[in-house]
N, C-alpha and C. Protein backbone atom coordinates (compact mmCIF):
# COMPACT_ATOMS: atom_id res chain seq x y z
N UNK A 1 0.84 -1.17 0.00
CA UNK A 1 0.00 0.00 0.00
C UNK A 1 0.89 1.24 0.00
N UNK A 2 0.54 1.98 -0.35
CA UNK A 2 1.13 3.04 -1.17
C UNK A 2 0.89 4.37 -0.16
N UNK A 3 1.36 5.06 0.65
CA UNK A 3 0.72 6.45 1.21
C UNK A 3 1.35 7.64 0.23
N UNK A 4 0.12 8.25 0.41
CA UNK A 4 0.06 9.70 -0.71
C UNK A 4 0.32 10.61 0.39
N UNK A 5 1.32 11.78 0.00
CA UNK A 5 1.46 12.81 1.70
C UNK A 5 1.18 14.27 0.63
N UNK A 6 0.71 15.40 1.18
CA UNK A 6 0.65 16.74 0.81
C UNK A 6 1.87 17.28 0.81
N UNK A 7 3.02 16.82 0.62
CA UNK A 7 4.63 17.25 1.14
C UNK A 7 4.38 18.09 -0.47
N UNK A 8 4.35 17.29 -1.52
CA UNK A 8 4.53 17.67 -2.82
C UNK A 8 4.16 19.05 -3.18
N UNK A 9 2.72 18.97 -2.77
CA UNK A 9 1.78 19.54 -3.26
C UNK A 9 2.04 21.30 -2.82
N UNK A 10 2.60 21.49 -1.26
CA UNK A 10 2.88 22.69 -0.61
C UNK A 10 4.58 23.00 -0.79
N UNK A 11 5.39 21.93 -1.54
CA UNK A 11 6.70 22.37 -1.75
C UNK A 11 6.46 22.44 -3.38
N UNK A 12 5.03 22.20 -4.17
CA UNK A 12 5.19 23.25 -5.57
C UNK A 12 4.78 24.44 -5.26
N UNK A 13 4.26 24.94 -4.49
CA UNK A 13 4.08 26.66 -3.88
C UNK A 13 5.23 26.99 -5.09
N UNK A 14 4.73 27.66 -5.90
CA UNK A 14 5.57 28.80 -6.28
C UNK A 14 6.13 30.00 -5.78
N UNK A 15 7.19 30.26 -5.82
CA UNK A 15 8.16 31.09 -4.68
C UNK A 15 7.52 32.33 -5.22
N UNK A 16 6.99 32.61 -6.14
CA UNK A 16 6.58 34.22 -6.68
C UNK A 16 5.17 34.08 -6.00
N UNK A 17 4.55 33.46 -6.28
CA UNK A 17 3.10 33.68 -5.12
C UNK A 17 3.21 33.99 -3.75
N UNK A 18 4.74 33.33 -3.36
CA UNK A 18 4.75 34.02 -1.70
C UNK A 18 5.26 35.41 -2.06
N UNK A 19 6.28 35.50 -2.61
CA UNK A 19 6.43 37.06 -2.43
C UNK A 19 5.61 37.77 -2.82
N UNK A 20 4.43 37.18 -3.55
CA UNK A 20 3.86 38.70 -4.07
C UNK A 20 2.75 38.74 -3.02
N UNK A 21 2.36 37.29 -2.20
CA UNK A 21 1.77 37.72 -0.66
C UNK A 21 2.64 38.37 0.04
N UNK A 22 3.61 38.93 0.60
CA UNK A 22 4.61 39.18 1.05
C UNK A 22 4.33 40.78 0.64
N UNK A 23 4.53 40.88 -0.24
CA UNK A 23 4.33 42.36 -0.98
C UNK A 23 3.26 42.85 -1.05
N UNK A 24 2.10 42.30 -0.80
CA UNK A 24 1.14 42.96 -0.92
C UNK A 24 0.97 44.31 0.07
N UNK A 25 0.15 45.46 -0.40
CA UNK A 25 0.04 46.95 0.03
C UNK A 25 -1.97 46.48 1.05
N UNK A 26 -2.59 44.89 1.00
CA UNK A 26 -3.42 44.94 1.63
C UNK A 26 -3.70 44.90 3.06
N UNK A 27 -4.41 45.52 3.59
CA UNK A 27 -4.49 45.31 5.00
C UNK A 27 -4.65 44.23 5.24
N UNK A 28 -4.92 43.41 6.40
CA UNK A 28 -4.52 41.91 6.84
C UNK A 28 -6.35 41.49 6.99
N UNK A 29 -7.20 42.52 6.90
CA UNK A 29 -8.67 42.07 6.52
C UNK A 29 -9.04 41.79 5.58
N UNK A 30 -8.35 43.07 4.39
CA UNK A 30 -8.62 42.92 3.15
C UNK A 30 -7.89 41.85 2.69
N UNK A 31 -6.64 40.98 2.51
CA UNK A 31 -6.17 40.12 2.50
C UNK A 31 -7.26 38.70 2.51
N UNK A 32 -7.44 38.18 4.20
CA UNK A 32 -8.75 37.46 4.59
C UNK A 32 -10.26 37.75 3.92
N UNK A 33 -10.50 38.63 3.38
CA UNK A 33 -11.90 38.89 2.52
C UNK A 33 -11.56 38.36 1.14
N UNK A 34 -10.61 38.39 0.66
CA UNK A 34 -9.93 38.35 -0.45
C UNK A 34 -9.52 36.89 -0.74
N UNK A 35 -8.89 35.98 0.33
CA UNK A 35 -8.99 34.71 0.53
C UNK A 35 -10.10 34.28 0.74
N UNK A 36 -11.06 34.86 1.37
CA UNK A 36 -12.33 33.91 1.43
C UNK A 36 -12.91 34.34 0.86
N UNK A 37 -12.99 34.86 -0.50
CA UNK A 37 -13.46 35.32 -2.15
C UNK A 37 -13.22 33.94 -2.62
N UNK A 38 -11.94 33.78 -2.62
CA UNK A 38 -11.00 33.03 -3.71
C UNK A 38 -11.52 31.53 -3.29
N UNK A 39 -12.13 31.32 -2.00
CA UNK A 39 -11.92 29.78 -1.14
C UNK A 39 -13.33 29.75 -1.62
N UNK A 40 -14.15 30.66 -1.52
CA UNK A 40 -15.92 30.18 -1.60
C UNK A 40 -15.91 30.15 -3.15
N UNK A 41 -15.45 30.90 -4.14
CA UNK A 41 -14.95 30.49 -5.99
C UNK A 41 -14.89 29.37 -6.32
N UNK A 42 -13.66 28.91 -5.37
CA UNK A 42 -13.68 27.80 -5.25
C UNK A 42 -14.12 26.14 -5.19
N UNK A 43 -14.71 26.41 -4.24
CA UNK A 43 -16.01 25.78 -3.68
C UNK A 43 -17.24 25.55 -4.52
N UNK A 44 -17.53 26.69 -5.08
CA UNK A 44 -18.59 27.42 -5.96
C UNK A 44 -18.60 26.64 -7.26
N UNK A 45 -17.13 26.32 -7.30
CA UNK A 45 -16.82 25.68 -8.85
C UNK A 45 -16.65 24.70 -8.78
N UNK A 46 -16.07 23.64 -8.11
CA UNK A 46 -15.86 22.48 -7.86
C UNK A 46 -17.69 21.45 -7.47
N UNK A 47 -18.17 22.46 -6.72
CA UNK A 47 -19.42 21.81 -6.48
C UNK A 47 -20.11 21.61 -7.63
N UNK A 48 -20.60 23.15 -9.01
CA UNK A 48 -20.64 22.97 -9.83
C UNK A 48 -20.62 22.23 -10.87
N UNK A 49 -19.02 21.58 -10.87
CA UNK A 49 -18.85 20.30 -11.84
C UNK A 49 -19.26 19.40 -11.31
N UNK A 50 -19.24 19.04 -9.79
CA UNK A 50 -20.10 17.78 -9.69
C UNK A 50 -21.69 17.40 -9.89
N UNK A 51 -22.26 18.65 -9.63
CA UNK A 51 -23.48 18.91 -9.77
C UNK A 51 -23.43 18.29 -11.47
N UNK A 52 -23.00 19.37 -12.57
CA UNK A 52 -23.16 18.83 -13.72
C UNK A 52 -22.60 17.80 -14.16
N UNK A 53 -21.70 17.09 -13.43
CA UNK A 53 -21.11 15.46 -13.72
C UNK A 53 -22.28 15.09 -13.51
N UNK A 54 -22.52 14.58 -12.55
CA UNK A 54 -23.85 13.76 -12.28
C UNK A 54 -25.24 14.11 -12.71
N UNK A 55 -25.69 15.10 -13.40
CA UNK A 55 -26.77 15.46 -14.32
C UNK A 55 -26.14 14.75 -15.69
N UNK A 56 -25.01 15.16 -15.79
CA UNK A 56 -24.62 14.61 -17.31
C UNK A 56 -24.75 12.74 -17.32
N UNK A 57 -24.11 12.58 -15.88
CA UNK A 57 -24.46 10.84 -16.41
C UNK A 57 -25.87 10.01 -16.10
N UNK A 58 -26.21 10.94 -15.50
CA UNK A 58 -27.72 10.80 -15.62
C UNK A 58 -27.95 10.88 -16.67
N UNK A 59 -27.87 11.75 -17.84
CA UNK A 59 -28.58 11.84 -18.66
C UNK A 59 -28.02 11.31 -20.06
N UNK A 60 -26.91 10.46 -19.68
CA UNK A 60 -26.42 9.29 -20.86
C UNK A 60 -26.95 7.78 -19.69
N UNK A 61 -27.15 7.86 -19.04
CA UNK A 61 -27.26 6.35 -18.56
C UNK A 61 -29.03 6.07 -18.87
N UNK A 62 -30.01 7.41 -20.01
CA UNK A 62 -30.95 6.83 -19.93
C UNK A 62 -30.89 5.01 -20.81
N UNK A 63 -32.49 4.48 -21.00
CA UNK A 63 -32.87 3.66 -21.24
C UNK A 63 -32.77 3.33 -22.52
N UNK A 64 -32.56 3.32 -23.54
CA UNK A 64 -32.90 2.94 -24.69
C UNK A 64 -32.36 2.08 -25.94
N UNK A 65 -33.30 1.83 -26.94
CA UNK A 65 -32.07 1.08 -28.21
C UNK A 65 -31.30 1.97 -28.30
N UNK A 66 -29.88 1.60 -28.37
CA UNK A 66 -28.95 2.04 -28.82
C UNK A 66 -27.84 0.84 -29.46
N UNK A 67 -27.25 1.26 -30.11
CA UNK A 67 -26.30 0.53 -31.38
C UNK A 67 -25.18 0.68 -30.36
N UNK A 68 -24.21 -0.13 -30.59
CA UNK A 68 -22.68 -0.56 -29.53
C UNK A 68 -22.00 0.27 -29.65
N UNK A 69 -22.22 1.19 -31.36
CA UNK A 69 -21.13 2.44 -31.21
C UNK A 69 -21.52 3.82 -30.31
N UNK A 70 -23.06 3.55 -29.79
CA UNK A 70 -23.33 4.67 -28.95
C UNK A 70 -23.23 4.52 -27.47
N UNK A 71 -23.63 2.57 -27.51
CA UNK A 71 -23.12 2.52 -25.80
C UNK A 71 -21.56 2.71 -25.53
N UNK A 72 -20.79 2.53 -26.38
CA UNK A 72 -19.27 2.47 -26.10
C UNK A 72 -18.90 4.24 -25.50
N UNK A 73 -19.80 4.75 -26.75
CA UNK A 73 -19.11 6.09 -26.34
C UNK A 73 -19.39 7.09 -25.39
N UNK A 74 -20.88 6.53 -24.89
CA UNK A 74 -21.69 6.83 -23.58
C UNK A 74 -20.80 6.14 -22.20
N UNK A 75 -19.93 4.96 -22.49
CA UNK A 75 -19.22 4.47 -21.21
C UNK A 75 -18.24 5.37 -21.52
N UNK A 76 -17.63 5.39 -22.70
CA UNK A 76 -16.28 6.60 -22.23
C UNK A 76 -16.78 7.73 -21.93
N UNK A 77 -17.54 8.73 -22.12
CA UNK A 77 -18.73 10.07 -21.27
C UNK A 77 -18.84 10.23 -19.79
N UNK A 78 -18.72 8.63 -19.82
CA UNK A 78 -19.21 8.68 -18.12
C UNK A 78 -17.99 8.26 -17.51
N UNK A 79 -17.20 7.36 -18.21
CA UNK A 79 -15.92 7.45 -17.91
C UNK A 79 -15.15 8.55 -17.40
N UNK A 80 -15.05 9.26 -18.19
CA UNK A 80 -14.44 11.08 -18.76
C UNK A 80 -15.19 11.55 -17.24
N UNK A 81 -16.36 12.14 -16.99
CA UNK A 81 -17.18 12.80 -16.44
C UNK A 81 -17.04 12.52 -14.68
N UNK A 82 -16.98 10.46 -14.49
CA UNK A 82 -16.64 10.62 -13.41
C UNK A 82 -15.17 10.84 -12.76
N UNK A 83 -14.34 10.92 -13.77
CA UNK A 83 -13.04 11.31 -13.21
C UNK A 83 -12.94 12.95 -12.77
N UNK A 84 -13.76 13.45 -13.70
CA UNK A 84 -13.87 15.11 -13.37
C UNK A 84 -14.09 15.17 -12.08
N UNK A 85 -15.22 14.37 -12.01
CA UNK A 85 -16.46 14.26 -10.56
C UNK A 85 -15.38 14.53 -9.40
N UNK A 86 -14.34 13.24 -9.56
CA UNK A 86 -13.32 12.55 -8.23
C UNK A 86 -12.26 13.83 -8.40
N UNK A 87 -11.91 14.46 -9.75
CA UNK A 87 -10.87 15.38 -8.99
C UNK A 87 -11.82 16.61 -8.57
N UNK A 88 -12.90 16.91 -8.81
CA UNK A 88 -13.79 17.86 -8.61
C UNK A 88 -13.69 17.12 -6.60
N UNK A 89 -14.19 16.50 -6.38
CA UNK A 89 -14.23 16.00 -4.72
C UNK A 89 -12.31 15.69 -4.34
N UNK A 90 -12.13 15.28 -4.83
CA UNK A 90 -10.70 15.68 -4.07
C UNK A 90 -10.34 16.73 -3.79
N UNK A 91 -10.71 17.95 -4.77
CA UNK A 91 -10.08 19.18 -4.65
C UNK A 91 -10.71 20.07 -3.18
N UNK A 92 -12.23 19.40 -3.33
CA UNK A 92 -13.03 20.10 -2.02
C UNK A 92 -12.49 19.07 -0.91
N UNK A 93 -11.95 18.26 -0.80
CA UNK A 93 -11.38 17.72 0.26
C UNK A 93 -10.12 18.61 0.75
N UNK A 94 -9.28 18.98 -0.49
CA UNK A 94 -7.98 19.38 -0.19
C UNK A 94 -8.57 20.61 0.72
N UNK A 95 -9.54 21.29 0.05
CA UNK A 95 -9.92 22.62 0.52
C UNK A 95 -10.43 22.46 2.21
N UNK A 96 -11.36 21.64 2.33
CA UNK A 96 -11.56 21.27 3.91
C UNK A 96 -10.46 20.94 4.93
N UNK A 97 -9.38 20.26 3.83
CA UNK A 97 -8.11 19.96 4.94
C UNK A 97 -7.55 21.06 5.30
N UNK A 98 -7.46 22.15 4.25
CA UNK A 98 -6.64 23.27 4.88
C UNK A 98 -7.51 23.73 5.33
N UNK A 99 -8.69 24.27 5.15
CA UNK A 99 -9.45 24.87 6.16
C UNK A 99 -9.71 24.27 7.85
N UNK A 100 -9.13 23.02 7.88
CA UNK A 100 -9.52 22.30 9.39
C UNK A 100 -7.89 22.93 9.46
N UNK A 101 -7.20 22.69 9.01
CA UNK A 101 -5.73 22.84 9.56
C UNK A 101 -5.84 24.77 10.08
N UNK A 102 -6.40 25.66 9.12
CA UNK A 102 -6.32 26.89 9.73
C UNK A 102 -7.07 26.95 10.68
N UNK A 103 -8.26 26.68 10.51
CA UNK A 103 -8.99 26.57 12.10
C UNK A 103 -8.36 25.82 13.32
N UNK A 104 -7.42 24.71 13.09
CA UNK A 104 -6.60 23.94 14.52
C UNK A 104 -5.66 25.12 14.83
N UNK A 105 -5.12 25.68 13.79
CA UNK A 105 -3.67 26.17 14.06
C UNK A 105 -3.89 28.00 14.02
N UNK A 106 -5.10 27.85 13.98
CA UNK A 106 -5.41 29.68 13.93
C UNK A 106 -5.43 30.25 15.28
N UNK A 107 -5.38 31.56 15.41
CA UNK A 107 -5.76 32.66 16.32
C UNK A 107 -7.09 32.03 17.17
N UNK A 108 -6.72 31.71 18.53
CA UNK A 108 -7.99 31.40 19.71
C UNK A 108 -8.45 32.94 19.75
N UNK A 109 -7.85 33.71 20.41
CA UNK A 109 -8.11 34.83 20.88
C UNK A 109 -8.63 35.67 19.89
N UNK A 110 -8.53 35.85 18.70
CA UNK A 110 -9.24 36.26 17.17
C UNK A 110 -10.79 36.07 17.40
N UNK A 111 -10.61 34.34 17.08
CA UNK A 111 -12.37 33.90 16.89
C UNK A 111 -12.89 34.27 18.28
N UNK A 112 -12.26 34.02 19.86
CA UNK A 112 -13.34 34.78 20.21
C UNK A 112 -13.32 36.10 20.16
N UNK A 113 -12.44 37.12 20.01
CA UNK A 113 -13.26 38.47 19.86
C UNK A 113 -14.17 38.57 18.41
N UNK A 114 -14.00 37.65 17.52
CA UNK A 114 -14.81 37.38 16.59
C UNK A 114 -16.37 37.31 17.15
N UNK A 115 -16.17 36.20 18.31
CA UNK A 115 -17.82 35.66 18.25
C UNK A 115 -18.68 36.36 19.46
N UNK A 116 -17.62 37.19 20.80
CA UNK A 116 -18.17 37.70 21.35
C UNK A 116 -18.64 38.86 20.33
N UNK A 117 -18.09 39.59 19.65
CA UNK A 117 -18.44 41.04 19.23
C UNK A 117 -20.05 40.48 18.14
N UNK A 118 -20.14 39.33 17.79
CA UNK A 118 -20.85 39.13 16.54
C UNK A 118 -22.26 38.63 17.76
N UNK A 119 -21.49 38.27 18.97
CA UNK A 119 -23.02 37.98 20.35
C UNK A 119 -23.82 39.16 20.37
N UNK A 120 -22.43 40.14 20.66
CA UNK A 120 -23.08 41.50 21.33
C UNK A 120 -24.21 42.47 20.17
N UNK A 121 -23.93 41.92 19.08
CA UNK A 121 -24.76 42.70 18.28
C UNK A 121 -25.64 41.45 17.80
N UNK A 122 -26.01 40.31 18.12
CA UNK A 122 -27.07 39.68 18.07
C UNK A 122 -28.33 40.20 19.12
N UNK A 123 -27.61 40.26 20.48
CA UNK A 123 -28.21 41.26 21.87
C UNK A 123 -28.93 42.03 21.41
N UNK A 124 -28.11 43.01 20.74
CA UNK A 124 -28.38 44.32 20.55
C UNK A 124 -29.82 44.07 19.39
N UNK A 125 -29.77 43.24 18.46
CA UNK A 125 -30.87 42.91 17.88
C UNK A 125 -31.95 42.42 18.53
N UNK A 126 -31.31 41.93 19.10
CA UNK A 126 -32.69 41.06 20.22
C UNK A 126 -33.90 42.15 20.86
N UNK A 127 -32.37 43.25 21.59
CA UNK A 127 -33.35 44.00 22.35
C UNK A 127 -33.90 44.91 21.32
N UNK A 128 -33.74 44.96 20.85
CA UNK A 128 -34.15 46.44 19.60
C UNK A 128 -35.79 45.62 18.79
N UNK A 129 -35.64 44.24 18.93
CA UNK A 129 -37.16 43.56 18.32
C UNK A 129 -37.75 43.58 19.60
N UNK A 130 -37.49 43.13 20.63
CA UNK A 130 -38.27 43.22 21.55
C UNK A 130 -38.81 44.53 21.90
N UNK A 131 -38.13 45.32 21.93
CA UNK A 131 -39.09 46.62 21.97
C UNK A 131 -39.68 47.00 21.16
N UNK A 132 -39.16 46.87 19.69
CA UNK A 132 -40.23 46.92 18.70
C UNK A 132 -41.72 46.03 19.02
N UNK A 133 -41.46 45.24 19.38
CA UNK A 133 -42.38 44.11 19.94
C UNK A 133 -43.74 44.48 20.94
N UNK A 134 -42.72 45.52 21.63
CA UNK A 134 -43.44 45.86 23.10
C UNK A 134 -44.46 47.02 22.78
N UNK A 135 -43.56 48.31 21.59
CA UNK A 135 -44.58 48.56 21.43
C UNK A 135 -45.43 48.72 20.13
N UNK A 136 -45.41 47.45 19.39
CA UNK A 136 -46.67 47.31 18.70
C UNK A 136 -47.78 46.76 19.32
N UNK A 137 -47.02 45.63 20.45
CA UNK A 137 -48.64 44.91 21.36
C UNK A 137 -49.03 46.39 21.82
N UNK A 138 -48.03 47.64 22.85
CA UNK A 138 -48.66 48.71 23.02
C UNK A 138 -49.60 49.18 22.47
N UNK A 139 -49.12 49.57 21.10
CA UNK A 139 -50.30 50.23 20.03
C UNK A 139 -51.70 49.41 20.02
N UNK A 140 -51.23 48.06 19.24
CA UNK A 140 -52.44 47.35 19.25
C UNK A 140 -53.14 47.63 20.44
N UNK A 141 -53.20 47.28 21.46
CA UNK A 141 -53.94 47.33 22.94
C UNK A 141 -54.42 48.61 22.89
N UNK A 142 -54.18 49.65 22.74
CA UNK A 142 -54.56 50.92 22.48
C UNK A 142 -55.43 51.28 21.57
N UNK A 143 -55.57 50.50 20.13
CA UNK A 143 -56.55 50.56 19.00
C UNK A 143 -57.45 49.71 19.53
N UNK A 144 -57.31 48.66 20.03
CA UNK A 144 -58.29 47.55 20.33
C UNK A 144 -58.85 48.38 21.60
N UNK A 145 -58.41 48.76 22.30
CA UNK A 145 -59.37 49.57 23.69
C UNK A 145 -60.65 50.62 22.84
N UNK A 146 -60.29 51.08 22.35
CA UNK A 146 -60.60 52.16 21.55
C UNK A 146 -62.29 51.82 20.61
C-alpha cells in the first residue's frame, strides 16, 4: 500500500506567489476577505462540476435502443465525467483539509473576539425587536381599547 502525503503539493508553492503575498500593500482584513473570495470560488466551482457530472451521467445512462457504437461512447462520457467528478471531490477535500488545519492552528483569541463582538450585536438585535415588539402589542392594545 502506497501512502500519498501533501509534502509535494505545498513544496510546488511557487516562490513568486509568496512574495507577491509578502508584498502585498493589503491590510490583513482585506487580505482574509480576499482569501475567502477566492476559497468560496472555489467551492462554488468544484461543487458545480459535480453537480453537472452527475446530471450529465444521468442523462447518458438513460434507457434505450442504442447501437454498440453509442453505448461504447456513452461508457467513455461517463468514464471522462466521473473522473472530473473525483478530482472535482478531491479538490473540495484538499480545501476542507486546509481549512480544518487553519482553524486547529489559527488565532484562539481572534475567533473569540470574533464571536463575542458578533453575540453582542445579536443582543443588541434582540433587544431592539423586543421593543419593537413591546410597542406594537402597546399600540395594538390601544386601537383595540378604543
Amino acid at each position: 500500500m502506497e501512502v500519498k502525503s501533501d509534502a509535494k503539493k505545498y513544496q510546488s508553492l511557487s516562490s513568486s506567489s509568496i512574495n507577491t503575498a509578502e508584498s502585498d500593500d493589503r491590510t490583513p482584513e482585506e487580505y482574509l476577505e480576499a482569501f475567502d473570495d477566492s476559497l468560496n470560488n472555489r467551492v462554488d466551482t468544484e461543487v458545480a462540476q459535480l453537480s453537472d457530472g452527475l446530471s450529465e451521467i444521468i442523462g447518458l445512462a438513460e434507457i434505450a435502443k442504442k447501437d454498440n457504437y453509442k453505448i461504447s461512447k456513452e461508457a467513455f462520457q461517463i468514464s471522462c465525467r466521473s473522473e472530473s467528478m473525483i478530482r472535482s471531490a478531491n479538490s473540495l477535500l484538499g480545501i476542507t483539509h486546509a481549512l480544518k488545519m487553519i482553524n486547529f492552528l489559527g488565532d484562539d483569541q481572534h475567533r473569540l473576539d470574533v464571536s463575542s463582538a458578533r453575540a453582542g450585536v445579536l443582543s443588541e438585535e434582540r433587544r431592539q425587536a423586543i421593543s419593537e415588539l413591546e410597542a406594537a402589542m402597546e399600540q395594538y392594545m390601544q386601537s383595540d381599547s378604543k
